[in-house]
Protein backbone atom coordinates (compact mmCIF):
# COMPACT_ATOMS: atom_id res chain seq x y z
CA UNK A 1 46.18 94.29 113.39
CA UNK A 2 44.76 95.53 110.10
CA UNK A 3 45.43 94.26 106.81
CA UNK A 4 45.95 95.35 103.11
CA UNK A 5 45.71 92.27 100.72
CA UNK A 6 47.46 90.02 102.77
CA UNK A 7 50.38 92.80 104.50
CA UNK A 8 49.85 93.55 108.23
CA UNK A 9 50.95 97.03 109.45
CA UNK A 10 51.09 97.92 113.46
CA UNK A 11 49.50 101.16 115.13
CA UNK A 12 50.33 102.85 118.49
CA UNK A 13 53.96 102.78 118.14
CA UNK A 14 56.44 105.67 117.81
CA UNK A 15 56.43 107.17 114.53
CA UNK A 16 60.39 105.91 113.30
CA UNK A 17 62.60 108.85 110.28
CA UNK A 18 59.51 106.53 107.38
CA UNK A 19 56.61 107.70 109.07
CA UNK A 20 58.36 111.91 109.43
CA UNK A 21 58.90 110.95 105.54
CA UNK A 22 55.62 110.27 105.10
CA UNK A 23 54.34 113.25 107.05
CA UNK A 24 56.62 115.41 104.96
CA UNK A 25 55.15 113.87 102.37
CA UNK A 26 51.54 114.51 102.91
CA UNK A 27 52.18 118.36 104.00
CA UNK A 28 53.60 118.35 100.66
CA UNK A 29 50.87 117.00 99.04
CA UNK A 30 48.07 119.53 100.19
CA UNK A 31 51.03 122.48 99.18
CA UNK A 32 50.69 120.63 95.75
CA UNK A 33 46.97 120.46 95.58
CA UNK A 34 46.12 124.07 96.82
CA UNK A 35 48.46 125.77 94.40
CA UNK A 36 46.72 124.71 91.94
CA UNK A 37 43.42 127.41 93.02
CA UNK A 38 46.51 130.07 92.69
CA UNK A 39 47.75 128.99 89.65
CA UNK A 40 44.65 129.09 87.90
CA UNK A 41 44.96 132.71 87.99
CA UNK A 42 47.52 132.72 85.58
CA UNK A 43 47.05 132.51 81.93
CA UNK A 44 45.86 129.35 81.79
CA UNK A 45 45.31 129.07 77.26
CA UNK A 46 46.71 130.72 74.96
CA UNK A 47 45.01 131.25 71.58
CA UNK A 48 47.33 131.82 68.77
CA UNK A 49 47.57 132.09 65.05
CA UNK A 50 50.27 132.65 62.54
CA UNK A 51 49.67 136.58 63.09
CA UNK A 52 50.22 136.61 66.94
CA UNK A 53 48.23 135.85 69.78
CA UNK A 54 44.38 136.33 69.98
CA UNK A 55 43.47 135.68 73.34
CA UNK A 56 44.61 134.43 76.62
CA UNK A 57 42.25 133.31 78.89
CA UNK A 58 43.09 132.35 82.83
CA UNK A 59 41.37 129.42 84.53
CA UNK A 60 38.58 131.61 86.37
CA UNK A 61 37.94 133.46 83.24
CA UNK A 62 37.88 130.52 81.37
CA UNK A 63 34.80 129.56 83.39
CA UNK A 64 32.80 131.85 82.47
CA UNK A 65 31.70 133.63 79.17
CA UNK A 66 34.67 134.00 76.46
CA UNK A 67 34.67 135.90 73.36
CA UNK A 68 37.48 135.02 70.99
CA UNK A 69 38.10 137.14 67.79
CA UNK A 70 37.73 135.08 64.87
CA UNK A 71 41.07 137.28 63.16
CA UNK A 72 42.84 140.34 62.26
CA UNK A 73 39.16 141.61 60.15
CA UNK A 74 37.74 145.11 60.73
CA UNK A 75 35.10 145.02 62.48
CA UNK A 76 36.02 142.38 64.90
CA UNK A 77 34.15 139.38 64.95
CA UNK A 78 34.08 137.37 67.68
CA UNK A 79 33.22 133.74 68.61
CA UNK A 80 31.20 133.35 72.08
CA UNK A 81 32.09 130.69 74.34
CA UNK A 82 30.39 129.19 77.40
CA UNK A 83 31.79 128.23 80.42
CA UNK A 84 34.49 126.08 80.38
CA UNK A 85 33.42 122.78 82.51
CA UNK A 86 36.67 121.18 82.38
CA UNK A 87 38.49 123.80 84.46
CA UNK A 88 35.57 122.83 87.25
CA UNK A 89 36.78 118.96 86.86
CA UNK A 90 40.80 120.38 87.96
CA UNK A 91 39.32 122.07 90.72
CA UNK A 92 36.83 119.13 92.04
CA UNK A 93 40.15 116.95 91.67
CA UNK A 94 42.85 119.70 93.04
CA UNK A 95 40.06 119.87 96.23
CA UNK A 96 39.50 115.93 95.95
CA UNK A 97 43.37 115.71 96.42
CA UNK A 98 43.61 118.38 99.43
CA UNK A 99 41.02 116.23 100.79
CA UNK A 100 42.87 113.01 101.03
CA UNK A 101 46.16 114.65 102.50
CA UNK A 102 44.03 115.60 105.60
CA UNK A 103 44.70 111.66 106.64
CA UNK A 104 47.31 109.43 106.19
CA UNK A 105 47.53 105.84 104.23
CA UNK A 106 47.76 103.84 101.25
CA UNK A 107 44.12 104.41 100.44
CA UNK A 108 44.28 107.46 100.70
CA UNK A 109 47.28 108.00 98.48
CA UNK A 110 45.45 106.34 96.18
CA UNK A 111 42.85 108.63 96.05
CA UNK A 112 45.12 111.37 96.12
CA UNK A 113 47.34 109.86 93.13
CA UNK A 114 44.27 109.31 91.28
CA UNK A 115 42.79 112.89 91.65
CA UNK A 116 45.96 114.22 90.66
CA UNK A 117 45.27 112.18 87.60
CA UNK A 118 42.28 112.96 86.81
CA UNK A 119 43.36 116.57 87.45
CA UNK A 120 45.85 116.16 84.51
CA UNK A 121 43.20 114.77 82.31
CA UNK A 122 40.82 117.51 83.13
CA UNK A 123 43.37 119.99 82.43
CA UNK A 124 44.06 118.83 78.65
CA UNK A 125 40.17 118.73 78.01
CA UNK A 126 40.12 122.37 79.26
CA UNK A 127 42.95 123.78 77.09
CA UNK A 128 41.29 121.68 73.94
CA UNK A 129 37.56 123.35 74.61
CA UNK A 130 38.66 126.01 72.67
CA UNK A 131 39.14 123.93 69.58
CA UNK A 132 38.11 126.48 67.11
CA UNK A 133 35.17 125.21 65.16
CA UNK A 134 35.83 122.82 61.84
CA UNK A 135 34.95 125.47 59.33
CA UNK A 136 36.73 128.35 61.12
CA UNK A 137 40.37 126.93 61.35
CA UNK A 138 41.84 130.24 62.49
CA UNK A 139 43.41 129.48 65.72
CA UNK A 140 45.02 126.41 67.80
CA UNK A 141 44.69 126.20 71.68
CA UNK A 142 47.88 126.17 73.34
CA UNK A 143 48.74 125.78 77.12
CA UNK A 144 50.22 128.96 78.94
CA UNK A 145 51.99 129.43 82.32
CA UNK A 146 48.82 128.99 84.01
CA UNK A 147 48.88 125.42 82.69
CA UNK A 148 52.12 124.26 83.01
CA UNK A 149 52.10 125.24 86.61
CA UNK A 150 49.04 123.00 87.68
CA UNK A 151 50.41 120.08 85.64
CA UNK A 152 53.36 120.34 87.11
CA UNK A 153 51.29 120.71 90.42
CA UNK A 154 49.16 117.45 89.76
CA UNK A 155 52.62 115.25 88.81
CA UNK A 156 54.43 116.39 91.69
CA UNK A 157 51.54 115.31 93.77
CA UNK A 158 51.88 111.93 92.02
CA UNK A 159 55.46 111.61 93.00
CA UNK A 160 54.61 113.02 96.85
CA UNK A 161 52.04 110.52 97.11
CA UNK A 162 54.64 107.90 95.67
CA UNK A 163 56.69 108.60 98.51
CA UNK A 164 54.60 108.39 101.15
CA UNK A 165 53.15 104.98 100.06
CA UNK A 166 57.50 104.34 99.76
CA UNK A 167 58.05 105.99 103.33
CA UNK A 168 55.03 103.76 104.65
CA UNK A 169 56.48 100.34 103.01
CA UNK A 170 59.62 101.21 104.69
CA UNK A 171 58.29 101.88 107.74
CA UNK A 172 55.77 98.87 108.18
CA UNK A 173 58.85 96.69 106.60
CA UNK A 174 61.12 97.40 109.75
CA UNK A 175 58.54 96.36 112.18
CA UNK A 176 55.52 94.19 110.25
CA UNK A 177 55.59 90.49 110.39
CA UNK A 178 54.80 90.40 106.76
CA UNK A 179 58.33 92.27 105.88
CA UNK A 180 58.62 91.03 102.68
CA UNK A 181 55.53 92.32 101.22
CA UNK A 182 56.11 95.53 102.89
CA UNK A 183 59.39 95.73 101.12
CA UNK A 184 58.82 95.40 97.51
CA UNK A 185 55.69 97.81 97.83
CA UNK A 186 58.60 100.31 99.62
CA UNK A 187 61.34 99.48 96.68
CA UNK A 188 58.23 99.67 94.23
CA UNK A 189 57.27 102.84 94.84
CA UNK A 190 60.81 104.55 95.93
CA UNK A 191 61.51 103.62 92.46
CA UNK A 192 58.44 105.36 90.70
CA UNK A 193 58.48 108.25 92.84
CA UNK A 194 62.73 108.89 91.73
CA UNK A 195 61.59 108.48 87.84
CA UNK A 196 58.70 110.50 88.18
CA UNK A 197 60.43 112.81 90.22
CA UNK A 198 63.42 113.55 87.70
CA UNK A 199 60.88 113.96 84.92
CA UNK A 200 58.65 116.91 86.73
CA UNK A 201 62.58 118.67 87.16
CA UNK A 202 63.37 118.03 83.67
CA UNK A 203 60.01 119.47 82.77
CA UNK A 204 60.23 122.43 85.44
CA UNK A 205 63.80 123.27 83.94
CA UNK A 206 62.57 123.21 80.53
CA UNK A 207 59.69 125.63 80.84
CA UNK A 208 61.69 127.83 83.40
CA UNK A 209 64.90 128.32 80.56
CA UNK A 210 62.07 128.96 78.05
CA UNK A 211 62.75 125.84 76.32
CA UNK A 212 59.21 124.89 76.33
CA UNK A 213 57.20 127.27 73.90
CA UNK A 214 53.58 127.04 74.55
């Protein structure tokens, strides 16, 4: 039977209520990951000042050419941007992710938890590219619906692919040899997923009762 560090798990036997978890889990998880090509036509940054908004940018437009006025001046002037590379990097991860839900197991989770990760990281470096330069300290960067939608895309993916490494722990602990190993990986990871889990509600609530003001 194969191994993972030591734990044995069994194939060719009748998928028990873990393994539907699991399967639940991973449908879940590729739900999770594609949103996030929807949600990056939202308003993804949000440039703002103490006179009001300057410019709002979604993911795709993000990518390619920006011009952001420097302030409320007549004429305009306007600051050119390139394209924004970072909102590539949450799109290689979000597909990286949709990737790994195509098969089952712990590896793959990994991968999966670890794109979603990644995704998160790429997504702050994509709001902060519009840093306004040092000597023109007219605006700040802030996240807008567009944003807090794929984060809370990429964390729930976290906490899906908690529960499928949970639901196969379980699973592998009621019929392994190794049960024991099986088990605390199962409790381990039930555990995260819960705590994780209540935090991406929390933050859902928050931003859907406007209690969040990006």
């Amino acid at each position: 039977m194969p191994r993972l560090g030591g734990m044995q798990w069994t194939r060719g036997t009748a998928p028990d209520n873990w393994a539907r978890v699991g399967l639940v889990a991973r449908v879940l998880k590729a739900l999770g990951n594609g949103s996030v090509f929807l949600f990056l036509l939202l308003p993804m940054v949000v440039l703002s000042n103490c006179g009001g908004t300057l410019a709002t940018f979604t993911g795709y437009e993000a990518l390619q050419e920006t011009l952001v006025p420097t302030g409320n001046v007549d004429p305009v002037i306007y600051l050119t941007y390139g394209p924004d590379w970072w909102v590539l990097g949450v799109m290689v991860f979000a597909a990286a992710g949709l990737g790994s839900a195509w098969r089952g197991g712990i590896p793959r989770s990994l991968i999966g938890g670890a794109a979603a990760i990644g995704g998160l990281i790429a997504l702050d470096g994509a709001i902060s590219f519009f840093n306004p330069p040092t000597n023109l300290q007219s605006w700040s960067p802030n996240p807008g619906n567009g944003s807090a939608a794929v984060g809370a895309a990429f964390a729930s993916v976290i906490v899906f692919e908690l529960a499928s490494i949970a639901a196969r722990g379980w699973s592998e602990a009621r019929r392994a040899t190794g049960r024991g190993d099986w088990a605390a990986l199962g409790c381990l990871a039930t555990c995260l997923a819960f705590l994780l889990g209540l935090g991406v509600i929390v933050y859902v609530l928050t931003i859907a009762t406007g209690g969040c003001h990006c």
